[in-house]
C-alpha atoms as a PDB file:
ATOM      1  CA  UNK A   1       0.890  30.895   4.579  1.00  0.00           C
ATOM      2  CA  UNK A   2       0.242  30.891   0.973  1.00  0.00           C
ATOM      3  CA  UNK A   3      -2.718  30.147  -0.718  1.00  0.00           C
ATOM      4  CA  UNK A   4      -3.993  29.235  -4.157  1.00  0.00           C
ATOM      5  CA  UNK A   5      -7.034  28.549  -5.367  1.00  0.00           C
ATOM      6  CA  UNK A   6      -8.072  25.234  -7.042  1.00  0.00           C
ATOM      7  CA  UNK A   7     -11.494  24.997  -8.923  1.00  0.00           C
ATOM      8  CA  UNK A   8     -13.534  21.263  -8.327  1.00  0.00           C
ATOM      9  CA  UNK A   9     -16.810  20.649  -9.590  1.00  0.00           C
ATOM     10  CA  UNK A  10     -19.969  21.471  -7.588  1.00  0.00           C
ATOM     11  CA  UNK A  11     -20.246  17.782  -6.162  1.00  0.00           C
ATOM     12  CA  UNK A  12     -16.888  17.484  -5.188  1.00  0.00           C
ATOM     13  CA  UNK A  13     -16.956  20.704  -3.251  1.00  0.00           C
ATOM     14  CA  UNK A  14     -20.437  19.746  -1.582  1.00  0.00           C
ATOM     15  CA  UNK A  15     -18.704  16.202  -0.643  1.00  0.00           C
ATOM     16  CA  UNK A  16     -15.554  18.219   0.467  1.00  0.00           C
ATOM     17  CA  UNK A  17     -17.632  20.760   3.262  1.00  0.00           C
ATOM     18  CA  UNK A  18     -19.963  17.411   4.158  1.00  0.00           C
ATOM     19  CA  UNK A  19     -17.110  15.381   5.327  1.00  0.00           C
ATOM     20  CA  UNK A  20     -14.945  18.848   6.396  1.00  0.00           C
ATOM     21  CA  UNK A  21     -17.890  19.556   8.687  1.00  0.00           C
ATOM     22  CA  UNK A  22     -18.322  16.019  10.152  1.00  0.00           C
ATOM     23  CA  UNK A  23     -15.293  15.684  11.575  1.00  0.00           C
ATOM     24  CA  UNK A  24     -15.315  19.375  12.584  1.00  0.00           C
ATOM     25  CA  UNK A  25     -12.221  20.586  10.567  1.00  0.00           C
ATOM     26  CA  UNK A  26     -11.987  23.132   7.530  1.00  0.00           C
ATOM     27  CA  UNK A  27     -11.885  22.086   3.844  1.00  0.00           C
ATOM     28  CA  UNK A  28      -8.454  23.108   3.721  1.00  0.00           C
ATOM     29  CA  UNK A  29      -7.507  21.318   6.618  1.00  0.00           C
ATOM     30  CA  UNK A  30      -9.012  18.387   5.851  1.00  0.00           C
ATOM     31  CA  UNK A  31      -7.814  18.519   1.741  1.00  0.00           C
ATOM     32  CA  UNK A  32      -4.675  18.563   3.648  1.00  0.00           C
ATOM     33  CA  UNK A  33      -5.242  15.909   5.780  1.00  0.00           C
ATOM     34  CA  UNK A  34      -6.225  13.727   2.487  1.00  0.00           C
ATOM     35  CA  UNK A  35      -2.962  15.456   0.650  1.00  0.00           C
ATOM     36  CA  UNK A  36      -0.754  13.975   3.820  1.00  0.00           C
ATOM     37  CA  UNK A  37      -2.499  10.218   3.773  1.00  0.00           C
ATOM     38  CA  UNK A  38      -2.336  10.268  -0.041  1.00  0.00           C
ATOM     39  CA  UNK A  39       1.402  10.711   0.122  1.00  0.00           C
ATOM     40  CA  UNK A  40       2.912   9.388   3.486  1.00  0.00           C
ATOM     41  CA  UNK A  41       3.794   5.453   3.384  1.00  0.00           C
ATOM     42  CA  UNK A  42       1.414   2.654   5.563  1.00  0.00           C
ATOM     43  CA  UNK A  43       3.301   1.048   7.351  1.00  0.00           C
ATOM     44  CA  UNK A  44       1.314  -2.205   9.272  1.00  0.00           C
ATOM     45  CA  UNK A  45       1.842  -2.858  12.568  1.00  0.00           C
ATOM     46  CA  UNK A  46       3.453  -6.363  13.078  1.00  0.00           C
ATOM     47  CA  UNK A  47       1.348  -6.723  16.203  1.00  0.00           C
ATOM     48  CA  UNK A  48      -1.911  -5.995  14.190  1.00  0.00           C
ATOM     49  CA  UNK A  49      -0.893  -8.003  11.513  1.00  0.00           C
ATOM     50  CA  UNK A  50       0.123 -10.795  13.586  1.00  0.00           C
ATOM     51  CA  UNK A  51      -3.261 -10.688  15.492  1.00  0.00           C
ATOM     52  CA  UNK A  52      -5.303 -10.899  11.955  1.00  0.00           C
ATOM     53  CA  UNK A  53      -3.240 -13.716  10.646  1.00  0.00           C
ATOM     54  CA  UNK A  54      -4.330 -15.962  14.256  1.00  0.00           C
ATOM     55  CA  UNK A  55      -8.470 -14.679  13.991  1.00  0.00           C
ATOM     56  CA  UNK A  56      -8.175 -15.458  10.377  1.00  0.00           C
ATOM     57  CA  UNK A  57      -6.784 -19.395  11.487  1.00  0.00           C
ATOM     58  CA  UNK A  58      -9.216 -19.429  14.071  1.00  0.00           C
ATOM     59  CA  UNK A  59     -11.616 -19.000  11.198  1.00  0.00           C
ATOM     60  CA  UNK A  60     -10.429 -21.408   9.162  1.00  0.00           C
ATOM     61  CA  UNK A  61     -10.293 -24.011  11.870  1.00  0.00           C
ATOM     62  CA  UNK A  62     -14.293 -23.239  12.955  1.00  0.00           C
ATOM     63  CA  UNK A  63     -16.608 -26.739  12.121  1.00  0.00           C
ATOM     64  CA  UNK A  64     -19.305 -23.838  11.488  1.00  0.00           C
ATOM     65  CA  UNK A  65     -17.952 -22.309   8.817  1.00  0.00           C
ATOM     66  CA  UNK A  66     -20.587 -22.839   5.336  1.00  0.00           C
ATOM     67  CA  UNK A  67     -19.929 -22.647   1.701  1.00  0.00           C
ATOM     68  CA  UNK A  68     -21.394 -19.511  -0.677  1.00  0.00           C
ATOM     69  CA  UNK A  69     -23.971 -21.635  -1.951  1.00  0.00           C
ATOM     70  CA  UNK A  70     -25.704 -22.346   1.008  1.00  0.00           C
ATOM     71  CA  UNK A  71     -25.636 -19.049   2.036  1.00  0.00           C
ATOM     72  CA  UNK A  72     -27.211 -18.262  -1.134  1.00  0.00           C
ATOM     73  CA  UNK A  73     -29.692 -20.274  -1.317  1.00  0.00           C
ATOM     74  CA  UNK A  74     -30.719 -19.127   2.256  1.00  0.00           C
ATOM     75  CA  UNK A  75     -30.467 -15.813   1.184  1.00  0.00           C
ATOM     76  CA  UNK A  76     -32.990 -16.411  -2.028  1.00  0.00           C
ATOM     77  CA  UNK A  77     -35.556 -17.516   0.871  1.00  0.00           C
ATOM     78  CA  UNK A  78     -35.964 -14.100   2.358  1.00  0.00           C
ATOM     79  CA  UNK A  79     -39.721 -13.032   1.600  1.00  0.00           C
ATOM     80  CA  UNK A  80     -40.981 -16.292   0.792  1.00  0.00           C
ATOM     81  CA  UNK A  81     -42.927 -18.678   2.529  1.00  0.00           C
ATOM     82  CA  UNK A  82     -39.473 -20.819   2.431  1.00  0.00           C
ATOM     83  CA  UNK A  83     -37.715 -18.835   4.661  1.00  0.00           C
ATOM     84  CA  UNK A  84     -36.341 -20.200   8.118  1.00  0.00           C
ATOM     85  CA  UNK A  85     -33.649 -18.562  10.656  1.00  0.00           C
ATOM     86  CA  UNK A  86     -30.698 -19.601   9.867  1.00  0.00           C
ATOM     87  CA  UNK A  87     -30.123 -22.035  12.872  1.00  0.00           C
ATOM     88  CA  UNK A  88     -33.514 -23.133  12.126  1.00  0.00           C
ATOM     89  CA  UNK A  89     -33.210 -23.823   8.274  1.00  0.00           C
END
């Protein structure tokens, strides 16, 4: 196999042997890995797709379901004598 040799800045080769060692792989295999994803089509499974499309109408249909705002304002309670759990606000 031939090889060349690329030069990347000291943060993106640190980044590069962090993620190459975490999934156990070289930093050539894995910058070939990326190479492969960056170039090869997604294709979405219908099945997948079809099964987001019926938990995102489930969502939609849910009595429970609360506006930003109120989530907000909830959220602004959080270290103050205000705040409540949620079910108990």
């Amino acid at each position: 196999m031939k090889t060349e040799t690329i030069e990347i800045d000291d943060s993106t080769a640190t980044a590069l042997k962090r993620r190459a060692a975490e999934r156990g792989v070289t930093v050539p295999e894995l910058v070939a890995e990326l190479a492969t994803l960056a170039v090869s089509p997604v294709e979405a499974d219908v099945d997948e797709v079809a099964e987001l499309d019926r938990r995102w109408q489930a969502f939609e249909t849910q009595d429970s379901v609360v506006s930003n705002d109120d989530v907000v304002q909830w959220l602004q309670t959080w270290g103050t004598p205000a705040f409540r759990s949620w079910r108990n606000r």
